[in-house]
C-alpha atoms as a PDB file:
ATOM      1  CA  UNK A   1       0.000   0.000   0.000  1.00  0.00           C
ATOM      2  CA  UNK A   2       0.876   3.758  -0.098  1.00  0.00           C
ATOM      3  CA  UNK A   3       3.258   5.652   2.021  1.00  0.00           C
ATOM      4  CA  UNK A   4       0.629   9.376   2.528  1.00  0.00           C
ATOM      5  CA  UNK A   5       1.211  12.702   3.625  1.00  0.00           C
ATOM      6  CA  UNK A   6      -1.855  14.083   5.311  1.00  0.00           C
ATOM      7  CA  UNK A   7      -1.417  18.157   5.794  1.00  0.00           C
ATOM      8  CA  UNK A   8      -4.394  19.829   7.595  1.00  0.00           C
ATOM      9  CA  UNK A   9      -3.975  22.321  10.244  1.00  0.00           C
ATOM     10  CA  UNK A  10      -6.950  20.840  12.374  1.00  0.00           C
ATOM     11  CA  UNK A  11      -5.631  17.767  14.161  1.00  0.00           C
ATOM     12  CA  UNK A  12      -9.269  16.599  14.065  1.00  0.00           C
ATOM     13  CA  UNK A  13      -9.041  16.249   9.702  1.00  0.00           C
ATOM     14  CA  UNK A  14      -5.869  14.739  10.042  1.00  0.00           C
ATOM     15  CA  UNK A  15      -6.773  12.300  12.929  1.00  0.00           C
ATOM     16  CA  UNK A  16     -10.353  11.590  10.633  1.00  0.00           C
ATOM     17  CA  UNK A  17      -8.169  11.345   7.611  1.00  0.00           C
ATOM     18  CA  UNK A  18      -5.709   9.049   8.830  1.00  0.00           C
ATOM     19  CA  UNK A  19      -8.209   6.830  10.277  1.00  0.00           C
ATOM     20  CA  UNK A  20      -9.605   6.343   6.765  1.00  0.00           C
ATOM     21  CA  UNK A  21      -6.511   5.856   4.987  1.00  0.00           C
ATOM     22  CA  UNK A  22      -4.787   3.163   7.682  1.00  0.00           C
ATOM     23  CA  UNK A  23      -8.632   1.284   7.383  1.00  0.00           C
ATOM     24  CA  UNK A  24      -7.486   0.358   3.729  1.00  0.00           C
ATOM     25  CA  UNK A  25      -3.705  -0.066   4.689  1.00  0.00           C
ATOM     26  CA  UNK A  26      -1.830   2.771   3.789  1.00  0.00           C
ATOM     27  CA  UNK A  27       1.106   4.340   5.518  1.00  0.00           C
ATOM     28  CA  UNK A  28       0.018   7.527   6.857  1.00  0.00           C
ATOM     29  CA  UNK A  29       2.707  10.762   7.927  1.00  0.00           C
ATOM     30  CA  UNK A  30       1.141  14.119   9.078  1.00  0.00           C
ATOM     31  CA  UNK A  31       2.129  17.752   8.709  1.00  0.00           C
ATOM     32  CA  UNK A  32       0.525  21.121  10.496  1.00  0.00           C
ATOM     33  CA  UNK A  33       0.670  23.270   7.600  1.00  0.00           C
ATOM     34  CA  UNK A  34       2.714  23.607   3.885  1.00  0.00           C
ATOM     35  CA  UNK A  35       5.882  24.116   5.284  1.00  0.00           C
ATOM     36  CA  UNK A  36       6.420  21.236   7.889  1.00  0.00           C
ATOM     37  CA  UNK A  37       4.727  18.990   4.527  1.00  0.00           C
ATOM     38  CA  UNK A  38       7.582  20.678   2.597  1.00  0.00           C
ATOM     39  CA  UNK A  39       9.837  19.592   5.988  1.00  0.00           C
ATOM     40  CA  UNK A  40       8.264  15.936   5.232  1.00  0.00           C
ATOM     41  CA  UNK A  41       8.438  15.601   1.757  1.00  0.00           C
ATOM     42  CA  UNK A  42      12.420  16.034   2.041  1.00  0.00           C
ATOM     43  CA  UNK A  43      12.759  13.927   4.975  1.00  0.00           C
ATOM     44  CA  UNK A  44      10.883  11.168   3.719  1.00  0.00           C
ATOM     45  CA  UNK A  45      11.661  10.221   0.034  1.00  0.00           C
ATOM     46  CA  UNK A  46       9.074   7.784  -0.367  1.00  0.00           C
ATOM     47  CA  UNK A  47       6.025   9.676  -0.262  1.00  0.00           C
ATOM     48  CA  UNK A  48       3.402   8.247  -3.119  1.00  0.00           C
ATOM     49  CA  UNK A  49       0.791  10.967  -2.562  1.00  0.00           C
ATOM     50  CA  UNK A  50       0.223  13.859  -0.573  1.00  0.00           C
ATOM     51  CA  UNK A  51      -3.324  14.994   0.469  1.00  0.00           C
ATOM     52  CA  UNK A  52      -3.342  18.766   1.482  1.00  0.00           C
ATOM     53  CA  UNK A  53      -5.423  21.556   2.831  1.00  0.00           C
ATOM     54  CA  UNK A  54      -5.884  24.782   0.676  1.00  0.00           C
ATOM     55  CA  UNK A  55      -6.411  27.250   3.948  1.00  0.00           C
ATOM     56  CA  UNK A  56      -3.398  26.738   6.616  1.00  0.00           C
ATOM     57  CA  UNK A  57      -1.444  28.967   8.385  1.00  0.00           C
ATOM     58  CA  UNK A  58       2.131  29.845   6.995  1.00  0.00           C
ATOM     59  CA  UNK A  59       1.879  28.199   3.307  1.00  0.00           C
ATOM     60  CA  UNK A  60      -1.240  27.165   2.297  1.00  0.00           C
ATOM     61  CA  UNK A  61      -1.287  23.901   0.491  1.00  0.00           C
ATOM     62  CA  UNK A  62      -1.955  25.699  -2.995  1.00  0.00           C
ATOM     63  CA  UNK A  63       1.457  27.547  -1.907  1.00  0.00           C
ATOM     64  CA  UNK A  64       3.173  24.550  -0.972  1.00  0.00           C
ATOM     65  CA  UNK A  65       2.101  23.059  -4.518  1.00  0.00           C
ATOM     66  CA  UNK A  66       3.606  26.036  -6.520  1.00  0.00           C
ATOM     67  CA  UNK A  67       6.865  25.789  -4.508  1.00  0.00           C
ATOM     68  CA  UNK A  68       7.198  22.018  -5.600  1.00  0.00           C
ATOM     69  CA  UNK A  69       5.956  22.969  -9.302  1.00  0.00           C
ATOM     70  CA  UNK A  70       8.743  25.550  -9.681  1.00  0.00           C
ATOM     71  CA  UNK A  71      11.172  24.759  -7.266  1.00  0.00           C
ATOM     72  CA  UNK A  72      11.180  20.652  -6.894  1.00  0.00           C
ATOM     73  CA  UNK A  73      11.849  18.459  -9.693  1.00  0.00           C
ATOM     74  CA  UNK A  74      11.850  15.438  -7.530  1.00  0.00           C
ATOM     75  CA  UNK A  75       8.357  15.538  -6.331  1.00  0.00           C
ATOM     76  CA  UNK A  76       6.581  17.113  -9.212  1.00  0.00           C
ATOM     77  CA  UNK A  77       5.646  13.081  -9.842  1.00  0.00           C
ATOM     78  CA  UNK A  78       3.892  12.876  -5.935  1.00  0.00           C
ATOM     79  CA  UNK A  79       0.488  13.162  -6.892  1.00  0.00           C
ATOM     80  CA  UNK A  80      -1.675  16.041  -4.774  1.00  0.00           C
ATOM     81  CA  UNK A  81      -5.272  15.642  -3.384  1.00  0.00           C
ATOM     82  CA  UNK A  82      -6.467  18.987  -2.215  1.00  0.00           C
ATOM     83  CA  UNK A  83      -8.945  18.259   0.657  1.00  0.00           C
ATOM     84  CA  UNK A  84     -10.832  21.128   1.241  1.00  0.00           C
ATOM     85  CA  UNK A  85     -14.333  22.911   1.970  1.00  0.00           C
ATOM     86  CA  UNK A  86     -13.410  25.288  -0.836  1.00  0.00           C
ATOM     87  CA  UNK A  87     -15.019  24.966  -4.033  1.00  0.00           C
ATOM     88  CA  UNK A  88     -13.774  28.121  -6.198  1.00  0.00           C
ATOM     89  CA  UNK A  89     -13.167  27.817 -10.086  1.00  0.00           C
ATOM     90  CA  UNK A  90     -10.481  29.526  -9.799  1.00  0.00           C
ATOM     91  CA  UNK A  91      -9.090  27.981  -6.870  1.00  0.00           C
ATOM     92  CA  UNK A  92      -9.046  24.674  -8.797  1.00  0.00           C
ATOM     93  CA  UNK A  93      -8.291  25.808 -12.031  1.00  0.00           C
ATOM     94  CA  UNK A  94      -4.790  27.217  -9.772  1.00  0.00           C
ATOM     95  CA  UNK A  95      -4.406  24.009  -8.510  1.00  0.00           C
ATOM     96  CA  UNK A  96      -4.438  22.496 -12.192  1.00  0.00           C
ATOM     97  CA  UNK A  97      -1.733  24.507 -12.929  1.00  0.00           C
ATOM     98  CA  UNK A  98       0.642  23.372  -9.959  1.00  0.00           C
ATOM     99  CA  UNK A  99       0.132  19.916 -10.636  1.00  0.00           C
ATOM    100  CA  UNK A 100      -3.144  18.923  -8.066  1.00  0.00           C
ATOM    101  CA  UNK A 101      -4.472  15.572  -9.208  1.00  0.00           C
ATOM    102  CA  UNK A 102      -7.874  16.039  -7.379  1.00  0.00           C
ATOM    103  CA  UNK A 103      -9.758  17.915  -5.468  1.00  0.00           C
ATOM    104  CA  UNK A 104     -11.774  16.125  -2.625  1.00  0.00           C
ATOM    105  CA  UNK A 105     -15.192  18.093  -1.109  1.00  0.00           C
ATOM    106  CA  UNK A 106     -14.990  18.382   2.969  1.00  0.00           C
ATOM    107  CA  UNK A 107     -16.606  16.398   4.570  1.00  0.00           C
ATOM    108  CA  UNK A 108     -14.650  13.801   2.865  1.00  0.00           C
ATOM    109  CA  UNK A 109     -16.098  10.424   2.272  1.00  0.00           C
ATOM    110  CA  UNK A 110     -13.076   8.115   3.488  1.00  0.00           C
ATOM    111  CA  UNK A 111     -14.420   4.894   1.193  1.00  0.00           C
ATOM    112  CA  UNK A 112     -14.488   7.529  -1.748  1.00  0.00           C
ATOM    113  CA  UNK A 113     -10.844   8.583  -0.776  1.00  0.00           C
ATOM    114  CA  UNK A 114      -9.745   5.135  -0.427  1.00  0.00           C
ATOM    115  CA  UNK A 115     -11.403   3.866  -3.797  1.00  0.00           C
ATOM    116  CA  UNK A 116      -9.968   6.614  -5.934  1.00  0.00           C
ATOM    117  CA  UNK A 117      -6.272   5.894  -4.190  1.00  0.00           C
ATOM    118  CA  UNK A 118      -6.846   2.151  -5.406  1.00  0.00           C
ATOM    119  CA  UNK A 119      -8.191   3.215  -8.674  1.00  0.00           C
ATOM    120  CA  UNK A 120      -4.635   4.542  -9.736  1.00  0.00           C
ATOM    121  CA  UNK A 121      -4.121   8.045  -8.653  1.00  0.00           C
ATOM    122  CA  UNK A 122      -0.889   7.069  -6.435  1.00  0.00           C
ATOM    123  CA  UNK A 123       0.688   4.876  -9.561  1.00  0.00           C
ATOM    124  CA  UNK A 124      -1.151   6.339 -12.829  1.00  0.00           C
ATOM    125  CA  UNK A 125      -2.275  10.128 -11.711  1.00  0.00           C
ATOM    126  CA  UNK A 126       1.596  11.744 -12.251  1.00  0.00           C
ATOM    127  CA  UNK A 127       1.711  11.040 -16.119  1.00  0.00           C
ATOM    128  CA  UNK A 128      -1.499  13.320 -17.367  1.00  0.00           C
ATOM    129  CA  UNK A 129      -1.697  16.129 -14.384  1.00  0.00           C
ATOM    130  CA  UNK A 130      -3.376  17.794 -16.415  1.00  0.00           C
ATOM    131  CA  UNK A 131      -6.484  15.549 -17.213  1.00  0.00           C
ATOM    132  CA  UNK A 132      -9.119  16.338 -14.968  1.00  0.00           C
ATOM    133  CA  UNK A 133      -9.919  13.585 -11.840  1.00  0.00           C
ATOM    134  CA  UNK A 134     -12.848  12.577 -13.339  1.00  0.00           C
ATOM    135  CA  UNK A 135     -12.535  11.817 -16.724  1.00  0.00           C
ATOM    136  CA  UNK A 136      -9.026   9.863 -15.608  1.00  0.00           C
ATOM    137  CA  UNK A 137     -11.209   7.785 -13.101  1.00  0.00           C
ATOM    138  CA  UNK A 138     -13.863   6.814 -15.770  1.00  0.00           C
ATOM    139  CA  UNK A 139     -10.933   6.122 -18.656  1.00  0.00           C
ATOM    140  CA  UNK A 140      -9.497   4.048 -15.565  1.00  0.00           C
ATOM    141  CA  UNK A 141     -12.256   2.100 -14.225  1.00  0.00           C
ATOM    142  CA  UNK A 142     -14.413   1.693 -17.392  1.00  0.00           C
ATOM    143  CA  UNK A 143     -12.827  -1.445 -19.640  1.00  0.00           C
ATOM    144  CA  UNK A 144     -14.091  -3.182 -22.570  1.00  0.00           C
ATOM    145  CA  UNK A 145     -15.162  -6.845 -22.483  1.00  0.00           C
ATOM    146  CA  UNK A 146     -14.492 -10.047 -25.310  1.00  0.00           C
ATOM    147  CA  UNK A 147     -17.620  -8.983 -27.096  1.00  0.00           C
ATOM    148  CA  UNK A 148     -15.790  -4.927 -27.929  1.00  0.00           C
ATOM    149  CA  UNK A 149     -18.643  -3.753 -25.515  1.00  0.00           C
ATOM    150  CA  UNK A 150     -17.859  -0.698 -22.450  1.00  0.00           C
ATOM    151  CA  UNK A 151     -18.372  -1.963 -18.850  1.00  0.00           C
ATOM    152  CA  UNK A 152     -17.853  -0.508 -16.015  1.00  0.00           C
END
């Protein structure tokens, strides 16, 4: 399974977060805020994906995901999962730009979480960042059968 970063400034997100993501196996690490997930990311090498705030005190997690665009060629492959109560266009379409795989609603649905993360987005996501979530997770699950037919 996945080694995850999990940075939320409320303990409580993280805590709920983690809970879901050890329930299907994963490694979980936490951060406080963009720069101790910066702090992580260096210190631990083997990160597969990184789900991040947007609002936090000192970087906010769109922040932290420009730094890595422009500044870190190493970790421009981590996938990102923004997980956030913040819905703006633009705040997305900024996130598209710095890489952000998906973008997942608070309250967060852990078995949602969980099934996208085994769908692909920690070994597949990295090589089209800029293909929305969706329409990778329907090219992903949906497969054609002996008879040439779509099935899902």
């Amino acid at each position: 399974m996945a080694k995850i970063l999990v940075i939320d400034d409320s303990a409580t997100m993280r805590d709920l977060m983690k809970t879901s993501l050890l329930s299907g196996g994963h490694t979980v690490m936490e951060a406080s805020d963009g720069i101790n997930g910066l702090d992580m990311l260096a210190e631990h090498q083997d990160i597969e994906l990184v789900i991040c705030d947007v609002n936090m005190p000192r970087l906010s997690g769109l922040g932290m995901c420009e730094q890595i665009y422009e500044n870190s060629s190493k970790y421009k492959k981590i996938p990102i999962m923004m997980l956030t109560a913040e819905t703006s266009k633009t705040l997305k379409e900024n996130g598209r730009k710095y890489g952000v795989a998906a973008w997942v609603a608070k309250p967060f649905n852990g078995e949602k979480v969980l099934i996208a993360i085994s769908h692909g987005v920690v070994d597949f996501w990295y090589l089209i960042p800029a293909v929305p979530f969706a329409i990778w997770l329907l090219f992903k699950i949906i497969r054609k059968n002996k008879t040439g037919a779509y099935i899902i």
